[in-house]
PDB file of N, CA and C in Angstrom:
ATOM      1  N   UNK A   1      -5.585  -3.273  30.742  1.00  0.00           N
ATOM      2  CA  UNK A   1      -5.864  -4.451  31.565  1.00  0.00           C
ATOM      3  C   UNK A   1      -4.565  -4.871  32.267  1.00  0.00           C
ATOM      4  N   UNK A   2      -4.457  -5.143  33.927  1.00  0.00           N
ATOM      5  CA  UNK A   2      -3.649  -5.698  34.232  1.00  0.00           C
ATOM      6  C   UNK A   2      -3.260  -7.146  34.036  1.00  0.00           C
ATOM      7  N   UNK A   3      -2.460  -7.358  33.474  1.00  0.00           N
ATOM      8  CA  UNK A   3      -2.377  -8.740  33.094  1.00  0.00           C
ATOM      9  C   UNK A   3      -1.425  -9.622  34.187  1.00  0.00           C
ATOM     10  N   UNK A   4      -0.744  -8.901  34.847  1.00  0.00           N
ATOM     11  CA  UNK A   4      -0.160  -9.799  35.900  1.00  0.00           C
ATOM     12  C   UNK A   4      -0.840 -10.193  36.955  1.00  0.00           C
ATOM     13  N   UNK A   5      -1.877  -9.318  37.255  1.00  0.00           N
ATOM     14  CA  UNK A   5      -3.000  -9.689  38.313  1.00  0.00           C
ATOM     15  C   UNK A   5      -4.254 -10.756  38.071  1.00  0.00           C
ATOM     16  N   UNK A   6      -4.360 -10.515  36.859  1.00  0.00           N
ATOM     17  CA  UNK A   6      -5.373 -11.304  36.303  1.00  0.00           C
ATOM     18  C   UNK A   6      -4.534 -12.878  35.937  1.00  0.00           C
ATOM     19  N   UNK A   7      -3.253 -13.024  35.466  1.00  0.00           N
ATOM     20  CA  UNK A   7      -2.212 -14.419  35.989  1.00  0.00           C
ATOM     21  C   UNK A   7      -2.589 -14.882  37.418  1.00  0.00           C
ATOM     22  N   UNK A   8      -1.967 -14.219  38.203  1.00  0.00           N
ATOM     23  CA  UNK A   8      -2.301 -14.320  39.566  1.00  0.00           C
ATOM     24  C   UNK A   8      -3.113 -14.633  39.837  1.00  0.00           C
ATOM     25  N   UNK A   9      -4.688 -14.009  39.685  1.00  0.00           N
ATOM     26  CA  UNK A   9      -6.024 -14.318  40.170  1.00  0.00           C
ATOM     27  C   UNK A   9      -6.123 -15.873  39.519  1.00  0.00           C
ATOM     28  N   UNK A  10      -6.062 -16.373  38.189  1.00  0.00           N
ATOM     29  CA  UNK A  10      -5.826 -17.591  37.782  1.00  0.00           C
ATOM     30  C   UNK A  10      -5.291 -19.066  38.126  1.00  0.00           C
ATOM     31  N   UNK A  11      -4.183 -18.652  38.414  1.00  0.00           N
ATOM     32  CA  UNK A  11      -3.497 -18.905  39.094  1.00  0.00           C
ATOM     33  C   UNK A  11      -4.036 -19.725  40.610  1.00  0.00           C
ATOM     34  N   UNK A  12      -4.173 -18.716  41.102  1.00  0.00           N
ATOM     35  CA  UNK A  12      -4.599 -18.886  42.740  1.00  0.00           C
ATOM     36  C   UNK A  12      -6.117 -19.558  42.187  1.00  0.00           C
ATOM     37  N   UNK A  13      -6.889 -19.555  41.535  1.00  0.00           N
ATOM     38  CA  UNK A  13      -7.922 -19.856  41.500  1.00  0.00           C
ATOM     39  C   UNK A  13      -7.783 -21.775  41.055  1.00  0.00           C
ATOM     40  N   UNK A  14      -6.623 -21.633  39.894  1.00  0.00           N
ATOM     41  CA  UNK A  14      -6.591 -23.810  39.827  1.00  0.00           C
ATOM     42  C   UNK A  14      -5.974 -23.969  40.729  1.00  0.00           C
ATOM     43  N   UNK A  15      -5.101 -23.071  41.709  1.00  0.00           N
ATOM     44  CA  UNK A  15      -4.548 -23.705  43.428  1.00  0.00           C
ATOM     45  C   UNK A  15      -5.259 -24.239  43.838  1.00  0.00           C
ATOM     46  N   UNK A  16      -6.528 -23.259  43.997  1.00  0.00           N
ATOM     47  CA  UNK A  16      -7.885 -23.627  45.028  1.00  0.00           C
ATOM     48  C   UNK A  16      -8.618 -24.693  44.244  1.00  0.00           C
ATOM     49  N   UNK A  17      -8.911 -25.181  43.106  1.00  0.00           N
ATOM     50  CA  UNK A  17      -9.568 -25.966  42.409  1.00  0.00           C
ATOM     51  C   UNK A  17      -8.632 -27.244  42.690  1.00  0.00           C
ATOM     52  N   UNK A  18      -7.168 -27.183  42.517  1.00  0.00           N
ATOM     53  CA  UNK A  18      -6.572 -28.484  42.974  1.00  0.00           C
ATOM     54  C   UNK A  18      -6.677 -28.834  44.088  1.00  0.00           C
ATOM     55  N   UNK A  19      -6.623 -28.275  45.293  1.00  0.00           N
ATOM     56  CA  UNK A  19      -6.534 -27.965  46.537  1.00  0.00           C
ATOM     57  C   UNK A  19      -7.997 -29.096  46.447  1.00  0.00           C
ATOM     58  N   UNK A  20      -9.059 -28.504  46.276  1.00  0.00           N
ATOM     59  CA  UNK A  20     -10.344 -28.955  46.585  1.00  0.00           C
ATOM     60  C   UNK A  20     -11.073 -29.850  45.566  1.00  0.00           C
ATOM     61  N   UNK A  21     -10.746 -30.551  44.912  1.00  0.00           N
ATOM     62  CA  UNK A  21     -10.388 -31.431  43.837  1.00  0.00           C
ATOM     63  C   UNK A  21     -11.871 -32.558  44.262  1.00  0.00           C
ATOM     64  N   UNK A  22     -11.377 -33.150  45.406  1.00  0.00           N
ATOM     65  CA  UNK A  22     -12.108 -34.368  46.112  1.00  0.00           C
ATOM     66  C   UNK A  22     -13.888 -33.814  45.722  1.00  0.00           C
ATOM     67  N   UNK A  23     -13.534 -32.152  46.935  1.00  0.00           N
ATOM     68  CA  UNK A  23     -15.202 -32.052  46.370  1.00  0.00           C
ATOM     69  C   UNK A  23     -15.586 -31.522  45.195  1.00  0.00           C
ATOM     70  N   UNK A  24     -14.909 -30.662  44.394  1.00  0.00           N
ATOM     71  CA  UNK A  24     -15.150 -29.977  43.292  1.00  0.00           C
ATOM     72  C   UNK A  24     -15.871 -31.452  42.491  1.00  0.00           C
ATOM     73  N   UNK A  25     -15.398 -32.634  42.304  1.00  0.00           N
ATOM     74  CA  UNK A  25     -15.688 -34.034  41.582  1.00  0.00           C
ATOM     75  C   UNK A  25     -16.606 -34.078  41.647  1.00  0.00           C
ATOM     76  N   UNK A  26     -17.193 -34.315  42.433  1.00  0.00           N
ATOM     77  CA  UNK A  26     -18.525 -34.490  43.376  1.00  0.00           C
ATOM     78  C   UNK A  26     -19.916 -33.761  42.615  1.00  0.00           C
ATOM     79  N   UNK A  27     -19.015 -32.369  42.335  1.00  0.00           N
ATOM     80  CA  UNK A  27     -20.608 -31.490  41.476  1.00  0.00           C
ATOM     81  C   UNK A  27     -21.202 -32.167  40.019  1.00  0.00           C
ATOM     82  N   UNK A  28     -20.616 -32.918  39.618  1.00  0.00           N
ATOM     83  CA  UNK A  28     -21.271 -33.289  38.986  1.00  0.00           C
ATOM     84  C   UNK A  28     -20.934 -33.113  37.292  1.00  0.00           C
ATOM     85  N   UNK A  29     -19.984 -31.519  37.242  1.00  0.00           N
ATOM     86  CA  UNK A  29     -19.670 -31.211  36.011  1.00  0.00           C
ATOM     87  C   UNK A  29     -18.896 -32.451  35.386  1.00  0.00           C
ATOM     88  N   UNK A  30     -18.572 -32.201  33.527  1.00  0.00           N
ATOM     89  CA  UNK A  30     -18.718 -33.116  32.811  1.00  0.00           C
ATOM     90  C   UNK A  30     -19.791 -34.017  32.825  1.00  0.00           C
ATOM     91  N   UNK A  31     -20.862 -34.528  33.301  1.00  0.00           N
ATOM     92  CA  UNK A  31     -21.837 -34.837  33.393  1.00  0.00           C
ATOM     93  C   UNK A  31     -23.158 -34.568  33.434  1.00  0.00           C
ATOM     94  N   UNK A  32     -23.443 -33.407  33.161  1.00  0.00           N
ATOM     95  CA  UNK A  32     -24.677 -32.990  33.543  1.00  0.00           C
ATOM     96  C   UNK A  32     -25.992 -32.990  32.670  1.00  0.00           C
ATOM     97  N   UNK A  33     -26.743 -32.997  32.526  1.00  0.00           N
ATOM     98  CA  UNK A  33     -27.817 -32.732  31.461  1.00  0.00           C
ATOM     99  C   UNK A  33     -27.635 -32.177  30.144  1.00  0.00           C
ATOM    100  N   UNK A  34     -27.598 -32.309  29.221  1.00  0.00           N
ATOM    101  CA  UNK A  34     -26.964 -31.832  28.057  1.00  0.00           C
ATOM    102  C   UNK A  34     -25.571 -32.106  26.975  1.00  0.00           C
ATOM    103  N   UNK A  35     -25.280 -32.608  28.353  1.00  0.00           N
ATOM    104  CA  UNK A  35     -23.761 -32.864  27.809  1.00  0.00           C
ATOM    105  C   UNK A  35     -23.852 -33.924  26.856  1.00  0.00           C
ATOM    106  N   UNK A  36     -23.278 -34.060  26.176  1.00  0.00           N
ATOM    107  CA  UNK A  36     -23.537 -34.788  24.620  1.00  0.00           C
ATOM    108  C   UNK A  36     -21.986 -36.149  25.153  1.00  0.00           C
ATOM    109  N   UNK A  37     -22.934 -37.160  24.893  1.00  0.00           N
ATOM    110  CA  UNK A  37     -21.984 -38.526  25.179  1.00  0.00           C
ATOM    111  C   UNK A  37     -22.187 -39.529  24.049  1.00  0.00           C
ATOM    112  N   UNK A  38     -21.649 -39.888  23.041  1.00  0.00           N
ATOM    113  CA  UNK A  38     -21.510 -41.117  22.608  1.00  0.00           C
ATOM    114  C   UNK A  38     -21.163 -42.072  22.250  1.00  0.00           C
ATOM    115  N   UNK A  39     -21.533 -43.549  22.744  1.00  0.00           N
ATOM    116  CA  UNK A  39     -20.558 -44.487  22.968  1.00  0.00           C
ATOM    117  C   UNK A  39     -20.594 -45.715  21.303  1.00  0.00           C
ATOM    118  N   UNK A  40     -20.105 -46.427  20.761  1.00  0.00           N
ATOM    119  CA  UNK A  40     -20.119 -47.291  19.527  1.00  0.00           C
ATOM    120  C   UNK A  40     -19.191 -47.961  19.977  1.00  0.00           C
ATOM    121  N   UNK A  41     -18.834 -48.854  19.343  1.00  0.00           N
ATOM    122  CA  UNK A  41     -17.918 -49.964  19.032  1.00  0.00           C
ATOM    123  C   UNK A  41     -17.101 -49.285  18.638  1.00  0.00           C
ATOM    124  N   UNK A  42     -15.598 -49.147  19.950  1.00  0.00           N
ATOM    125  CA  UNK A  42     -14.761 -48.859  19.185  1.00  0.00           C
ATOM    126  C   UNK A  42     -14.386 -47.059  19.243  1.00  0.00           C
ATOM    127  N   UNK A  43     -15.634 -46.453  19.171  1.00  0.00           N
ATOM    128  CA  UNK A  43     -15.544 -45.361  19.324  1.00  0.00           C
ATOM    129  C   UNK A  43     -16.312 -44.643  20.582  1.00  0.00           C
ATOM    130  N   UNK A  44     -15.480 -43.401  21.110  1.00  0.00           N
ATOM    131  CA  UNK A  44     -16.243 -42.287  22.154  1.00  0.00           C
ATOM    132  C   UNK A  44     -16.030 -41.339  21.836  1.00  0.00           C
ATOM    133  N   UNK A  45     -17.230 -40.427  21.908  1.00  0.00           N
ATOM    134  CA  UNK A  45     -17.323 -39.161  21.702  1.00  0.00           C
ATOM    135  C   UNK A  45     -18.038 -38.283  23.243  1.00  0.00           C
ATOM    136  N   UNK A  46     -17.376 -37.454  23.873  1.00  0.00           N
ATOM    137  CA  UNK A  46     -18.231 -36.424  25.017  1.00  0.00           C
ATOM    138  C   UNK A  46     -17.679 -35.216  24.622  1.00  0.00           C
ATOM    139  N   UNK A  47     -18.961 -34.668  24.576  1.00  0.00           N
ATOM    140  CA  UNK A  47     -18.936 -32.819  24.150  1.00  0.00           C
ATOM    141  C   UNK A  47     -19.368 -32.489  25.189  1.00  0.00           C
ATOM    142  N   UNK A  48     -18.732 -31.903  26.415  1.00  0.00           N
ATOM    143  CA  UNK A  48     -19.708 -31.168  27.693  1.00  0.00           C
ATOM    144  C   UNK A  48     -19.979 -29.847  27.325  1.00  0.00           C
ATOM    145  N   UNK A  49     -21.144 -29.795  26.171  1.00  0.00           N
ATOM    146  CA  UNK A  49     -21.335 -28.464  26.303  1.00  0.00           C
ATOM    147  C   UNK A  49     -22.071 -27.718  27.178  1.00  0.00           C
ATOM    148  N   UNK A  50     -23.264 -28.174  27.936  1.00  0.00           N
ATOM    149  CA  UNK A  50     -23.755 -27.750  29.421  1.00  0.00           C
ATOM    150  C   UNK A  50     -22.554 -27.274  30.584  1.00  0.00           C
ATOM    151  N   UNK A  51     -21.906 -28.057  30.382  1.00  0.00           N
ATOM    152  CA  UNK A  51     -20.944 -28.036  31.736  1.00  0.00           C
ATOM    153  C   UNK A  51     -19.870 -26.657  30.851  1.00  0.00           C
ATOM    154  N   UNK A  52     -19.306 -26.874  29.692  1.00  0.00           N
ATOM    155  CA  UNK A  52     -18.645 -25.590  29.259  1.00  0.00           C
ATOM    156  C   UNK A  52     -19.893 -24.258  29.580  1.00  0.00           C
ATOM    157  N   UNK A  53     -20.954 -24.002  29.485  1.00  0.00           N
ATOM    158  CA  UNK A  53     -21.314 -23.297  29.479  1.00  0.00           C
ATOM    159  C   UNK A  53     -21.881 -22.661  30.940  1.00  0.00           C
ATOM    160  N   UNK A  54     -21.905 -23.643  31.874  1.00  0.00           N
ATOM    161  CA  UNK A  54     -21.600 -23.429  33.246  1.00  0.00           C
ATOM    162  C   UNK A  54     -20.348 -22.457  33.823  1.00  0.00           C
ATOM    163  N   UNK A  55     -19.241 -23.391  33.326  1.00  0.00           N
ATOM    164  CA  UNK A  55     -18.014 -22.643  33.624  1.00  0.00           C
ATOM    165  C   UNK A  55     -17.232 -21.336  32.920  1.00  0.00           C
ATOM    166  N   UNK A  56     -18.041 -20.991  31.537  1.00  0.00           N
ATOM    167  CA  UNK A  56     -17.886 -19.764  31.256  1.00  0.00           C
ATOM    168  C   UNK A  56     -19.187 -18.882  31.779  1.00  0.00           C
ATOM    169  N   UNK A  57     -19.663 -19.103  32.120  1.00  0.00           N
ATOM    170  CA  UNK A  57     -20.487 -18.257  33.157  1.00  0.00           C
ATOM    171  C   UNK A  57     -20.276 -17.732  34.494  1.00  0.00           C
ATOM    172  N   UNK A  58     -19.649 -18.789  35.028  1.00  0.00           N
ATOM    173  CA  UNK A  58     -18.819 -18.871  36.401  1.00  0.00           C
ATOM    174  C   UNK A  58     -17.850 -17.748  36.131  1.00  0.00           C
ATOM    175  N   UNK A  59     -16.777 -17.720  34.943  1.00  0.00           N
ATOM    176  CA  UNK A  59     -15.611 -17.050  34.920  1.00  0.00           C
ATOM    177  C   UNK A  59     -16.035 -15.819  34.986  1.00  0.00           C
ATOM    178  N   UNK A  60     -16.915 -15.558  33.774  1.00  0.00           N
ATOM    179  CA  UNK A  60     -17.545 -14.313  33.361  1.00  0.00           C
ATOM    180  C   UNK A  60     -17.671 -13.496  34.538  1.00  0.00           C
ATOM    181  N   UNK A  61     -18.552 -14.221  35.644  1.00  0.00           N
ATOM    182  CA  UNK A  61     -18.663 -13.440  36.785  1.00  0.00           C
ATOM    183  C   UNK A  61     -18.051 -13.256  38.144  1.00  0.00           C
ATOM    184  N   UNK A  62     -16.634 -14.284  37.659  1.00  0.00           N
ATOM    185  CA  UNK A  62     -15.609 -13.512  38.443  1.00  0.00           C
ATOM    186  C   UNK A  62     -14.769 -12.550  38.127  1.00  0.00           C
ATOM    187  N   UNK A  63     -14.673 -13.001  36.422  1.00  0.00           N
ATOM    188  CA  UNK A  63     -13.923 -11.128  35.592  1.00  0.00           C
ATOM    189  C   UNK A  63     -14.838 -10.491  36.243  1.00  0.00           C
ATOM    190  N   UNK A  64     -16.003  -9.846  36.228  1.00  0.00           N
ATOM    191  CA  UNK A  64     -16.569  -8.977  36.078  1.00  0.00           C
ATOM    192  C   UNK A  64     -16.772  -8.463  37.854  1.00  0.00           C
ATOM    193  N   UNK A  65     -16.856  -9.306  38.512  1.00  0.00           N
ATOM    194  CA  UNK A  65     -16.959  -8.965  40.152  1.00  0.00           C
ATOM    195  C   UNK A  65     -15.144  -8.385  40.260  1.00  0.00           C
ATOM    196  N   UNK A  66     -14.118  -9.089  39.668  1.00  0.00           N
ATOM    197  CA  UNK A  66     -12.715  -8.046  40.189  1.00  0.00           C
ATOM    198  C   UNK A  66     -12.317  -7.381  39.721  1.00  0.00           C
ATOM    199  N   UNK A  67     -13.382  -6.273  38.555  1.00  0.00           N
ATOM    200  CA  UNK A  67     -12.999  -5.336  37.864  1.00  0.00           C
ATOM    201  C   UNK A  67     -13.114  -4.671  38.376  1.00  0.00           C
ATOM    202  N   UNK A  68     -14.829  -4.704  39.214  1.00  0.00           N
ATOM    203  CA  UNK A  68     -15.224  -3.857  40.346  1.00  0.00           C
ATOM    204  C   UNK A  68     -14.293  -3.323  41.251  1.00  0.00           C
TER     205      UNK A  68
END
């Protein structure tokens, strides 16, 4: 595995995620259906596990499209 390319691709990829920040917000992740929120006195708890499982899906199929 190249590992300096795959830095790189990383890399350039939270560039573009900072870069585009304003709209990336906008989608909605951390929030979505599933995501486990709870609020008490005193205490908060958020588990985004919908939204984690979004974004390892996302990754998955950008490893797998620049292996190609």
């Amino acid at each position: 595995m190249d590992w300096q390319r795959l830095l790189i691709v990383l890399g350039l990829v939270l560039l573009a995620l900072g870069l585009f920040w304003p709209w990336v917000s906008k989608l909605g992740l951390g929030r979505l259906p599933g995501d486990i929120h709870v609020e008490r006195e005193g205490f908060g708890f958020h588990f985004p596990i919908v939204t984690s499982l979004v974004i390892s899906v996302a990754i998955s199929l950008l490893i797998w499209l620049f292996r190609k």
